[in-house]
N, C-alpha and C. Protein backbone atom coordinates (compact mmCIF):
# COMPACT_ATOMS: atom_id res chain seq x y z
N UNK A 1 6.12 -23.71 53.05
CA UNK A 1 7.31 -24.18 52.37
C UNK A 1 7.07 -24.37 50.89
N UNK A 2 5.49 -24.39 50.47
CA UNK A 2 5.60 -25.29 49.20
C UNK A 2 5.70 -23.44 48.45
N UNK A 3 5.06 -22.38 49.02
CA UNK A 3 5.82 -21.13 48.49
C UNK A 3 6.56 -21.03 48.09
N UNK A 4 7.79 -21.42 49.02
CA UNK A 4 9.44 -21.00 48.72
C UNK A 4 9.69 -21.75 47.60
N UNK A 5 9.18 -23.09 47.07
CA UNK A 5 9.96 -24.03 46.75
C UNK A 5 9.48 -23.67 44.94
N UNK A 6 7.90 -22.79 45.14
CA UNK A 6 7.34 -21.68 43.72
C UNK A 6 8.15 -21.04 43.57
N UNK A 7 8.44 -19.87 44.32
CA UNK A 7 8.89 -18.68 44.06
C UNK A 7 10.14 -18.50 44.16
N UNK A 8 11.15 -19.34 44.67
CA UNK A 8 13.03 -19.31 44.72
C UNK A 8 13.19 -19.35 43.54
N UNK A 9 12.50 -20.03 42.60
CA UNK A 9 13.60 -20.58 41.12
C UNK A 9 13.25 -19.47 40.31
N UNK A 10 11.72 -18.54 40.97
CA UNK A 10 11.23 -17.50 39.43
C UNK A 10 12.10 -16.28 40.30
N UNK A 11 12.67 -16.07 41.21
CA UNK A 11 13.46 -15.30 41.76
C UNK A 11 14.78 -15.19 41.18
N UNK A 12 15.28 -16.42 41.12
CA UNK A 12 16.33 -16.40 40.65
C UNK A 12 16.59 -16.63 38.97
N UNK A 13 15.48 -17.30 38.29
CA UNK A 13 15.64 -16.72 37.09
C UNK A 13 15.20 -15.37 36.96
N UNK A 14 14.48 -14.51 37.23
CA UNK A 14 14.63 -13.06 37.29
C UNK A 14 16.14 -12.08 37.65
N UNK A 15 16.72 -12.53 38.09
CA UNK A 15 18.03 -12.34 38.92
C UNK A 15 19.16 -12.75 37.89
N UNK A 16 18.48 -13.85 37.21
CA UNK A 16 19.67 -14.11 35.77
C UNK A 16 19.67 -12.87 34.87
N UNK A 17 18.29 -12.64 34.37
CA UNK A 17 17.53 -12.00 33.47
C UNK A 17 18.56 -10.28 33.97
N UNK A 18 18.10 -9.77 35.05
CA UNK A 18 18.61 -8.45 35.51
C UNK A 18 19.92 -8.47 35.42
N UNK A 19 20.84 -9.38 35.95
CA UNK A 19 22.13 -9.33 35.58
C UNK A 19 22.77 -9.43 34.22
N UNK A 20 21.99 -10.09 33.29
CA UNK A 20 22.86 -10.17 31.98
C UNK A 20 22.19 -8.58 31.34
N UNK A 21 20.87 -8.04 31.89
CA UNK A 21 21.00 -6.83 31.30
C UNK A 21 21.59 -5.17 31.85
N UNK A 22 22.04 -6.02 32.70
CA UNK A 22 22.92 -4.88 33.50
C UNK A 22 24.57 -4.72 32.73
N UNK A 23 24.65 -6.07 32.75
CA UNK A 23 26.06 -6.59 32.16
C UNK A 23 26.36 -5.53 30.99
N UNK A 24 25.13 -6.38 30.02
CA UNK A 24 25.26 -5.68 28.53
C UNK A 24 24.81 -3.94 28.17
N UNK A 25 24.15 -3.83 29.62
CA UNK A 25 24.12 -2.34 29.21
C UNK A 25 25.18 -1.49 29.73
N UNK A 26 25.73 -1.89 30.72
CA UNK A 26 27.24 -1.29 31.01
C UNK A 26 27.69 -1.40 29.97
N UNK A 27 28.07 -2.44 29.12
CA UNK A 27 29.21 -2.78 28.33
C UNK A 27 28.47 -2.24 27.16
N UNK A 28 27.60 -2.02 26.50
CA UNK A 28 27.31 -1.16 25.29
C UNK A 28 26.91 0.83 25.78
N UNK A 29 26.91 0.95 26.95
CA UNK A 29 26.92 2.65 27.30
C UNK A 29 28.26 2.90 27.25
N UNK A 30 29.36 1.98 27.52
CA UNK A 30 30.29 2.53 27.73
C UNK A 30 31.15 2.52 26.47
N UNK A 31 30.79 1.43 25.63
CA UNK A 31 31.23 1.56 24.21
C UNK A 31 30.10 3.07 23.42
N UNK A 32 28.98 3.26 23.70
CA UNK A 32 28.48 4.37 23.27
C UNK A 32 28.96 5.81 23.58
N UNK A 33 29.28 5.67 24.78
CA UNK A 33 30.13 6.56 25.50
C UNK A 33 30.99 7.56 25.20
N UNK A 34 31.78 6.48 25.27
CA UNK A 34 33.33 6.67 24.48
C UNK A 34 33.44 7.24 23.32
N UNK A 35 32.73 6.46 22.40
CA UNK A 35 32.96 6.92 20.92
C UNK A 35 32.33 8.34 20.77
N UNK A 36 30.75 8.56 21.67
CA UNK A 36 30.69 10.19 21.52
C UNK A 36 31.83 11.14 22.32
N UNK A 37 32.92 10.47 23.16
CA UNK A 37 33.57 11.30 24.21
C UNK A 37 34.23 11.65 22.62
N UNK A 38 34.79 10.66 22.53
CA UNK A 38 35.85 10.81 21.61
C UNK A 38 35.43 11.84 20.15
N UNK A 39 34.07 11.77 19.35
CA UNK A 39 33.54 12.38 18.84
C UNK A 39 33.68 14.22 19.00
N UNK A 40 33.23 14.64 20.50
CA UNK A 40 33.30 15.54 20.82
C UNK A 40 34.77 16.37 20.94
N UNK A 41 35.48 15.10 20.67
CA UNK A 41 37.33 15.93 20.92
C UNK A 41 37.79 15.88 19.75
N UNK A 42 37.08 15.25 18.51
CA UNK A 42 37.66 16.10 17.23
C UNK A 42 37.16 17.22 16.59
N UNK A 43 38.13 17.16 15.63
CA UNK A 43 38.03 18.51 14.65
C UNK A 43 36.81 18.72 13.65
N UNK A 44 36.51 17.80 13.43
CA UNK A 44 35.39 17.18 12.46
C UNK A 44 34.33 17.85 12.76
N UNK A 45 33.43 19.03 12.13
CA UNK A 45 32.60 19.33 12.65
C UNK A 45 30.91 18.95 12.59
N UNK A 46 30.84 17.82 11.49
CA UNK A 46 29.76 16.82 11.53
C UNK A 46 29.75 15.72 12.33
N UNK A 47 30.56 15.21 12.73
CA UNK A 47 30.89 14.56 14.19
C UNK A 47 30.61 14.73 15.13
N UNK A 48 30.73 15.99 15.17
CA UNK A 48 30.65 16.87 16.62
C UNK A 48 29.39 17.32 16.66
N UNK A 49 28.61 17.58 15.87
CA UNK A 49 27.41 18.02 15.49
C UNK A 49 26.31 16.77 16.16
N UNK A 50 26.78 15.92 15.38
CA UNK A 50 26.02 14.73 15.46
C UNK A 50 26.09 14.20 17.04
N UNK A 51 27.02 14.20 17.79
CA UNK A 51 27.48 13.60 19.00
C UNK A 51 26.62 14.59 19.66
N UNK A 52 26.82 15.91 19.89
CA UNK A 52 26.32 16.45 20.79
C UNK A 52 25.10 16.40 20.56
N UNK A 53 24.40 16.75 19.56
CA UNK A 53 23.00 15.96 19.25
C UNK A 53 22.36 14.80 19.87
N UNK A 54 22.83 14.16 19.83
CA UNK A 54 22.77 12.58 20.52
C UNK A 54 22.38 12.81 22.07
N UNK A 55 24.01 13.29 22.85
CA UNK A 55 23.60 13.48 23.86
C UNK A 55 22.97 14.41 24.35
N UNK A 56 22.69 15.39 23.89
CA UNK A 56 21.46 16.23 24.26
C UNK A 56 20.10 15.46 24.33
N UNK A 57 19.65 14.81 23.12
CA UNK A 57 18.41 14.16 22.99
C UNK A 57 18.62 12.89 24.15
N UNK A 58 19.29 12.25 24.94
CA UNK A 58 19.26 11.76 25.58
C UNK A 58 19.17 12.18 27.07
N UNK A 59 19.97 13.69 27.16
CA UNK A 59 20.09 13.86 28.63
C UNK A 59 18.28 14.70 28.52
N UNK A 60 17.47 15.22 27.30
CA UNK A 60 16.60 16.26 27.42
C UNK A 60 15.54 15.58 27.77
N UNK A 61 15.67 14.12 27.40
CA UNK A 61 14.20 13.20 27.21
C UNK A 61 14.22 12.53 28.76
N UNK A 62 13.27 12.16 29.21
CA UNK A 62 13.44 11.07 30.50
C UNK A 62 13.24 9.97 30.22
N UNK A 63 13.71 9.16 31.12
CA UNK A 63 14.17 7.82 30.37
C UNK A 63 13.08 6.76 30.35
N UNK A 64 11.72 7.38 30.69
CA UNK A 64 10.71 6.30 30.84
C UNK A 64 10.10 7.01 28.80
N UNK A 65 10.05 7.88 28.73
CA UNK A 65 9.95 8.24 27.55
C UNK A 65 11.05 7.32 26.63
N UNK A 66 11.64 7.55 26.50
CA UNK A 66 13.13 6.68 25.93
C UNK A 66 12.95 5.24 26.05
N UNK A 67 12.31 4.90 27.05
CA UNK A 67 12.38 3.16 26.99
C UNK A 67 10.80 3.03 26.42
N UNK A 68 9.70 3.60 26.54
CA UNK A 68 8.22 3.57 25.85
C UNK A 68 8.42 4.03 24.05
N UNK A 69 9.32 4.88 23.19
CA UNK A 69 10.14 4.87 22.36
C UNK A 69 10.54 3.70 21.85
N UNK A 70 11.75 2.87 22.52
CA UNK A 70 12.27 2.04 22.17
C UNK A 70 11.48 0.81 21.80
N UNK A 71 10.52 0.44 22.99
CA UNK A 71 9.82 -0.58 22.72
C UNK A 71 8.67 -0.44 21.82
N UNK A 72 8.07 0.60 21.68
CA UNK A 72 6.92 0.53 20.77
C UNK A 72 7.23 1.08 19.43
N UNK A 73 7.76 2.53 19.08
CA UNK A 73 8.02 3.31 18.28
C UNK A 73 9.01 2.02 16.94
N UNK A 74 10.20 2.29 17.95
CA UNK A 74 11.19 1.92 16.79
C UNK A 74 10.98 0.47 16.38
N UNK A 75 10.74 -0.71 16.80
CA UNK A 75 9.94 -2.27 15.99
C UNK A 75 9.36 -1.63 15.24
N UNK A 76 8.43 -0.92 15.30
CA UNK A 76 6.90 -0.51 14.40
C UNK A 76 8.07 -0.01 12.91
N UNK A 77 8.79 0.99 13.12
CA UNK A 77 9.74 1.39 12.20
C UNK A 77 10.43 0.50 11.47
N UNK A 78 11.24 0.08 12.01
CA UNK A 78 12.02 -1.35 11.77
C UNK A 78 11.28 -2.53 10.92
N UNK A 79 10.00 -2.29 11.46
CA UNK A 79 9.54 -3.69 11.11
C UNK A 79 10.14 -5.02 12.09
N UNK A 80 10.71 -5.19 13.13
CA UNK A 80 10.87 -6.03 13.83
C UNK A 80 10.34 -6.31 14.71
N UNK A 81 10.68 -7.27 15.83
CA UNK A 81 10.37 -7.71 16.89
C UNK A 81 11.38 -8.24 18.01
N UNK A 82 11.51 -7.47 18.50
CA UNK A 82 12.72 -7.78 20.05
C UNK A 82 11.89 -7.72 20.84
N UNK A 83 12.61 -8.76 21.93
CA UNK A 83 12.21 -9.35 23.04
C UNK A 83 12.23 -8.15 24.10
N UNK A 84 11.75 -8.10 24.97
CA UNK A 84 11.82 -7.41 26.20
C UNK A 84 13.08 -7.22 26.88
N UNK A 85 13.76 -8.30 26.87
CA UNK A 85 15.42 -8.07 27.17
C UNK A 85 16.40 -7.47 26.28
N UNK A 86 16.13 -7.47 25.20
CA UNK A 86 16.85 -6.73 24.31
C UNK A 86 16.38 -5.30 24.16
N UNK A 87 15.20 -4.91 24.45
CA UNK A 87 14.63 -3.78 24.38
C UNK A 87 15.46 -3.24 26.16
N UNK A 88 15.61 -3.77 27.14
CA UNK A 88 16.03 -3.52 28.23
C UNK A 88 17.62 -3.26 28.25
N UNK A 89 18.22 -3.75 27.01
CA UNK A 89 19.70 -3.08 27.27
C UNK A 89 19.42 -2.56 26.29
N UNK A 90 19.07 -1.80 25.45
CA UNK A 90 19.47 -0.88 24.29
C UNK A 90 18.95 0.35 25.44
């Protein structure tokens, strides 16, 4: 019992953690989304350039590449420091 009474609360703060980055990555793919859908249906041909660009480099790369990228590459660039959860919804 004295297990359960360890491991329920780091369960369920883990379970917080996964849901708010599920949340926010729905809700920023689908704002990313959009704006390239929308990109791709104008006239503009640097727009269009750029969008399909985008999603090419996203559908070409795999996404363990893309998240080893995110977390190491771009801070180093930046000069910043994000947390692991923020690195998990971008």
């Amino acid at each position: 019992m004295t297990f359960l009474k360890i491991i329920v609360p780091m369960l369920i703060s883990g379970l917080k953690v996964t849901f708010t980055i599920a949340i926010a990555g729905i809700f920023f793919g689908l704002i990313v989304g959009s704006f390239c859908g929308y990109l791709l249906q104008t006239e503009h041909k640097l727009a269009k350039t750029i969008a399909e660009t985008y999603i090419w480099v996203i559908r070409a790369t795999p996404i363990m590449v893309q998240a080893l990228y995110v977390y190491f590459v771009i801070p180093k660039l930046l000069g910043v420091d994000w947390g692991a959860t923020i690195i998990g919804i971008i």
